[in-house]
Protein backbone atom coordinates (compact mmCIF):
# COMPACT_ATOMS: atom_id res chain seq x y z
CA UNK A 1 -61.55 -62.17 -56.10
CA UNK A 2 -63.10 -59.92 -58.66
CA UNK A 3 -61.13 -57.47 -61.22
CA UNK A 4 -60.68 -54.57 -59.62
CA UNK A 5 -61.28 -51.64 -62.25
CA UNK A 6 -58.52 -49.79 -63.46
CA UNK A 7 -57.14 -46.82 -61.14
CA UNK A 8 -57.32 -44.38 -64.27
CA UNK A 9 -61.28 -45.25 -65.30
CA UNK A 10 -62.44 -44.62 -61.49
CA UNK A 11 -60.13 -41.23 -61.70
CA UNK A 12 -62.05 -40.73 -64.99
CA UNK A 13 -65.34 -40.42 -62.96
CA UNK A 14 -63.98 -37.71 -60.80
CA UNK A 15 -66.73 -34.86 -60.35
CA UNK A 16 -64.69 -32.17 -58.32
CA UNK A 17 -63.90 -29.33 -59.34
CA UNK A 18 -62.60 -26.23 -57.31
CA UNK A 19 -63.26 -22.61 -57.83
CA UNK A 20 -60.84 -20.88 -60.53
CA UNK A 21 -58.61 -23.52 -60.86
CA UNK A 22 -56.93 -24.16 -63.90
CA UNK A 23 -56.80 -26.58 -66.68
CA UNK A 24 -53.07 -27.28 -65.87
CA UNK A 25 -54.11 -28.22 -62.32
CA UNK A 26 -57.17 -30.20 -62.98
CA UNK A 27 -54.90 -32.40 -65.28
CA UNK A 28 -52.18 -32.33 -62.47
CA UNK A 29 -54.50 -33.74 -59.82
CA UNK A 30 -56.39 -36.29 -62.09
CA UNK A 31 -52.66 -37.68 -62.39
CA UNK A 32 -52.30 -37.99 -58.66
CA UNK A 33 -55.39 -39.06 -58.25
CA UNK A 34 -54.75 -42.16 -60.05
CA UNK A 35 -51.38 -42.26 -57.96
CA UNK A 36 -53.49 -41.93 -54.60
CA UNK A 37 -56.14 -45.07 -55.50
CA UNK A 38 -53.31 -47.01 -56.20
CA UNK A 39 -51.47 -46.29 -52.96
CA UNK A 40 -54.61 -46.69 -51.21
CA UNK A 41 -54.76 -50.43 -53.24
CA UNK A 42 -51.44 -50.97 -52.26
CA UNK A 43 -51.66 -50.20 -48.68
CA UNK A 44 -54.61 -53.13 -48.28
CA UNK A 45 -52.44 -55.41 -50.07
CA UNK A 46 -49.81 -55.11 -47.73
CA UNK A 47 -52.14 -54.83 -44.69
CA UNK A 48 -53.81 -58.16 -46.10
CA UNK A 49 -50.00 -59.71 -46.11
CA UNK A 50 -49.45 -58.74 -43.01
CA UNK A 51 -52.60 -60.30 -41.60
CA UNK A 52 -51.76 -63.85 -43.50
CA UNK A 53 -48.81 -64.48 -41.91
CA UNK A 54 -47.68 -67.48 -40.41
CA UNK A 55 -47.71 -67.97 -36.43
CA UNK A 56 -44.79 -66.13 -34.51
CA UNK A 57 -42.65 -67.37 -32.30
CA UNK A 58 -43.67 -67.79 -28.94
CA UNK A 59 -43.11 -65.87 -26.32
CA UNK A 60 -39.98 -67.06 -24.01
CA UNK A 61 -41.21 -65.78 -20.65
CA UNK A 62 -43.87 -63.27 -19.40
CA UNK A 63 -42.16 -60.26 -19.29
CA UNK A 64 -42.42 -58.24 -15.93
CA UNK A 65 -43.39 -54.69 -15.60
CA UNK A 66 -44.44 -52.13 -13.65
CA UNK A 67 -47.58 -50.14 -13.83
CA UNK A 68 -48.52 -46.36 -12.99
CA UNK A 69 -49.68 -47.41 -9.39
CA UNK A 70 -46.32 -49.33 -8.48
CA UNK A 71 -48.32 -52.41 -9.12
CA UNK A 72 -46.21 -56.01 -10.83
CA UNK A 73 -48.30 -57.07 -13.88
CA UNK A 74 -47.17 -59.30 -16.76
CA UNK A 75 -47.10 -59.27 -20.37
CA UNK A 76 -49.72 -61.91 -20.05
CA UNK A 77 -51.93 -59.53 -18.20
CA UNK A 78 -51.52 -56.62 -20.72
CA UNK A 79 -53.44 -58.56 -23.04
CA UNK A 80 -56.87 -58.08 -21.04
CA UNK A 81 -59.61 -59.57 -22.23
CA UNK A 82 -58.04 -59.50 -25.49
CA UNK A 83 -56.53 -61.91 -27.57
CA UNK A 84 -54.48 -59.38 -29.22
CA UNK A 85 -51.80 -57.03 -27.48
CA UNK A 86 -50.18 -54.09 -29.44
CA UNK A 87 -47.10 -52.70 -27.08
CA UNK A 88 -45.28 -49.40 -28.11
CA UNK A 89 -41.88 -49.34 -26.34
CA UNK A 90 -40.52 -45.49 -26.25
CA UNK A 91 -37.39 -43.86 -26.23
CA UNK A 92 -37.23 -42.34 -22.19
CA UNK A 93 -34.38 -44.55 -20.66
CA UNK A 94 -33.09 -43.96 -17.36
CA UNK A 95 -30.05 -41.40 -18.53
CA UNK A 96 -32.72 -39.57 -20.69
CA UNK A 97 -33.99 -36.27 -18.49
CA UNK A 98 -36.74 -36.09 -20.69
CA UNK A 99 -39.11 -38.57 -23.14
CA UNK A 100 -38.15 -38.32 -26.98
CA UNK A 101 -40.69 -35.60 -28.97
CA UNK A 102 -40.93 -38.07 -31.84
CA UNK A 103 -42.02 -40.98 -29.11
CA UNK A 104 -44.17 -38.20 -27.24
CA UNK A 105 -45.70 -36.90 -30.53
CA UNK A 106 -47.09 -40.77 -31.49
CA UNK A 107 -48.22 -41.21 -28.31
CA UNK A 108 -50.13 -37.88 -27.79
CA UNK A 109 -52.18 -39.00 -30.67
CA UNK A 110 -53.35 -42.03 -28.65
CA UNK A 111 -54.49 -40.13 -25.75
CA UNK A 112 -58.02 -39.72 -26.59
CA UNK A 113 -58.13 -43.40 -28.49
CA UNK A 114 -57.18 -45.74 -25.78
CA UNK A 115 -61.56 -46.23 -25.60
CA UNK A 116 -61.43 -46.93 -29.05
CA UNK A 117 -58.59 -49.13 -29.56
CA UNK A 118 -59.39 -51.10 -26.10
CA UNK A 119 -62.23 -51.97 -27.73
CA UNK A 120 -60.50 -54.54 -30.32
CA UNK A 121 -57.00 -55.07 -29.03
CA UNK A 122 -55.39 -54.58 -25.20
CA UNK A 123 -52.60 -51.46 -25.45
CA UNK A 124 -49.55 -50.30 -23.74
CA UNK A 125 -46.97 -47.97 -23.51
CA UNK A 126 -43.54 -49.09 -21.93
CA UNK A 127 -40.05 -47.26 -21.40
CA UNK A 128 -37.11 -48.16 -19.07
CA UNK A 129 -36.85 -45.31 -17.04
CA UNK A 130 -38.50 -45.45 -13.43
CA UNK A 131 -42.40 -45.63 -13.44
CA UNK A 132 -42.20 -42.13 -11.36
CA UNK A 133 -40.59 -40.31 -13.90
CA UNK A 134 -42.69 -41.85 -16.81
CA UNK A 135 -45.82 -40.99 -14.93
CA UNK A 136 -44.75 -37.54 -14.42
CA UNK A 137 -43.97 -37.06 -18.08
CA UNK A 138 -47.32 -38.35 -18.99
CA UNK A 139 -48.72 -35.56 -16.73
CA UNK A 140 -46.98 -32.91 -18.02
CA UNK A 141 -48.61 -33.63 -21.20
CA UNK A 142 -51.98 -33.21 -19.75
CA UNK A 143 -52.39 -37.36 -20.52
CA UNK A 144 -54.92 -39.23 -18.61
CA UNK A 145 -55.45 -42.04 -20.81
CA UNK A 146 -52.31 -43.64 -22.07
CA UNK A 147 -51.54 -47.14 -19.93
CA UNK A 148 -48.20 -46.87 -19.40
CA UNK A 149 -45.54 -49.33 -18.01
CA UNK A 150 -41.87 -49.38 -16.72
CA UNK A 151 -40.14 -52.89 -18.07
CA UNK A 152 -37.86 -52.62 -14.83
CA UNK A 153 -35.27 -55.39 -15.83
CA UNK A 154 -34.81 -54.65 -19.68
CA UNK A 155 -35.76 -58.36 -20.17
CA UNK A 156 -38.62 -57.42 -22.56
CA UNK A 157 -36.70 -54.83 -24.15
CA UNK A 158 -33.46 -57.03 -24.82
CA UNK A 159 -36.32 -59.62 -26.57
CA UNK A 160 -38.38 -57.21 -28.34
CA UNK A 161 -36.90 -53.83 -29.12
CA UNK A 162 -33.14 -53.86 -28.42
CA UNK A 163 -30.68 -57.02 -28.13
CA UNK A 164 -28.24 -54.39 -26.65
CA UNK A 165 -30.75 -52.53 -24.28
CA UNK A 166 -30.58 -49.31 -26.28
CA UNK A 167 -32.95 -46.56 -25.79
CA UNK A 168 -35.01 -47.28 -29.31
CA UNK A 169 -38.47 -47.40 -30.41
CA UNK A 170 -40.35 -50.46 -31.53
CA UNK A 171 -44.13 -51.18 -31.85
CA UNK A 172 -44.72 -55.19 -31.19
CA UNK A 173 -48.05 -56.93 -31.76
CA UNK A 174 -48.79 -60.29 -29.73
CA UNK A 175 -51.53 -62.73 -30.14
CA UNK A 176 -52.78 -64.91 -27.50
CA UNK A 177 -53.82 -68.09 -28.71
CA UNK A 178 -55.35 -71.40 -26.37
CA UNK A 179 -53.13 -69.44 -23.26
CA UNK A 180 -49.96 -69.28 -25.96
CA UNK A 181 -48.21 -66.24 -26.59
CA UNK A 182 -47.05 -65.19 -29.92
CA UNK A 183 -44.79 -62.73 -31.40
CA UNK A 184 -47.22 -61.51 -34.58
CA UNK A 185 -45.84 -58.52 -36.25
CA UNK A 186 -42.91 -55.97 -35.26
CA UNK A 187 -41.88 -52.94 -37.69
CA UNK A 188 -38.48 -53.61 -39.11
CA UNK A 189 -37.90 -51.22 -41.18
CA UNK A 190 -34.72 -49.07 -39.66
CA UNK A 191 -33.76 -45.67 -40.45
CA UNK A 192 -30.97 -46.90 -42.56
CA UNK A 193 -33.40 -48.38 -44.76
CA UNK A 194 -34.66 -44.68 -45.57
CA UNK A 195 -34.05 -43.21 -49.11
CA UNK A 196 -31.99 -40.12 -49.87
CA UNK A 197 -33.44 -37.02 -48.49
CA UNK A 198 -36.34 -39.12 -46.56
CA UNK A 199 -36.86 -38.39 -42.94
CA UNK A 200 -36.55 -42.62 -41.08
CA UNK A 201 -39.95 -43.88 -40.71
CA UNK A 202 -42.01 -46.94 -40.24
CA UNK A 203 -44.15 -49.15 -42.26
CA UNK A 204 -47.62 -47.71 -40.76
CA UNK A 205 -47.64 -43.90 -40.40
CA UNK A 206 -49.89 -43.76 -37.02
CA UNK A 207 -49.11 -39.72 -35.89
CA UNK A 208 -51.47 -37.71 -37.24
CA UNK A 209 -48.71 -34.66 -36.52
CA UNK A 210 -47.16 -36.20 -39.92
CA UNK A 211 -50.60 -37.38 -41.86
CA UNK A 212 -51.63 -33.80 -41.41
CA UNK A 213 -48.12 -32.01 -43.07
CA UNK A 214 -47.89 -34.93 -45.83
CA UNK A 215 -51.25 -33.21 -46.92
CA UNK A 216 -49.70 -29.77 -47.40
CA UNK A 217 -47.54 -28.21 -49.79
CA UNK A 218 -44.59 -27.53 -47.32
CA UNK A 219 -44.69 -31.10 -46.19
CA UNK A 220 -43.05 -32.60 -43.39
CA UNK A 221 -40.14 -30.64 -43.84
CA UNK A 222 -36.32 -31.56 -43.27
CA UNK A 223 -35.29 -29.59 -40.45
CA UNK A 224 -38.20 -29.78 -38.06
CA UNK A 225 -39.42 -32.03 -35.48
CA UNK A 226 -42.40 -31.74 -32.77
CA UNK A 227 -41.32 -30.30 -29.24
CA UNK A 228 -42.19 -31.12 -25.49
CA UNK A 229 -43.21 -28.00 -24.74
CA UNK A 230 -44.54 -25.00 -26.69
């Protein structure tokens, strides 16, 4: 692999410039400018990491679960025509009355995606409450898109996001290899692994609601989170 040049001599070749702005913040964002190429290098390091590793474990059984029209399908046949599955399990278990905003806020910036993600890897949403009340959630966001999926006996749940069957999050990435199953990647970073003052989040930031604010000055804020309704 080649020498990558220095973060500070590619800043160096910087050409914007901004109406009226000032010397102090010209020197300001040449500083975080370096900052942001290095981020950026260090986000397809660990993205290259993450690719490398080693085969998962396989998977024990193929999960049951229930699809939008009542239909039995499999984890097997989530996949597709794919050889890779990425599964987003949400927080809407059968005592919730409604889906989590933080879950609902992800997933409403998949809705107009699926196309585009279907076209590398198979996709699905799943929850543990029944598949009426997930499909009627979906429509009162105005969703078309999203597959969704009930996981009717917690078995893929208990396996994948919760040994205890607790209404949590987790996104889980399968491969499928000569008809094998894998485990490949799972976030495991857990809001207790936050630091002080940070609001909990994952390794990969996929909401836009967030990537949006973490480009402003007021930021994401500490005392604010996305709603159902509006």
């Amino acid at each position: 692999m080649s020498e990558l040049t220095p973060a500070a001599e590619l800043a160096a070749t910087n050409a914007a410039r901004h109406p009226n702005e000032s010397e102090a913040y010209r020197a300001a964002r040449q500083e975080l400018l370096v900052e942001e190429l290095e981020l950026r290098r260090r986000s397809e390091r660990v993205a290259e990491l993450r690719r490398a590793l080693p085969e998962g474990g396989e998977v024990p059984e193929d999960y049951g679960f229930v699809a939008e029209d009542g239909s039995a399908v499999t984890l097997a046949d989530l996949f597709g025509d794919h050889d890779t599955l990425v599964v987003y399990s949400y927080m809407f278990g059968p005592e919730r009355e409604a889906p989590c905003p933080m879950c609902t806020s992800f997933m409403g910036g998949f809705e107009h995606k699926v196309a585009d993600v279907g076209q590398r890897v198979g996709l699905a949403f799943t929850a543990r409450a029944p598949i009426e009340r997930l499909a009627a959630a979906k429509a009162d966001r105005g969703w078309t898109d999203l597959p969704i999926f009930q996981d009717p006996t917690g078995a893929y749940t208990r396996a994948y996001v919760s040994a205890d069957d607790g209404d949590s999050p987790a996104l889980n990435v399968f491969t499928r290899r000569d008809g094998v199953v894998r485990h490949f990647w799972s976030d495991e970073i857990t809001p207790e692994m936050a630091d002080p003052g940070q609001d909990p989040r994952s390794a990969i930031e996929m909401d836009p609601l967030w990537l949006v604010l973490d480009a402003t000055p007021e930021g994401r804020g500490t005392d604010w989170h996305p709603s159902l309704t509006y």
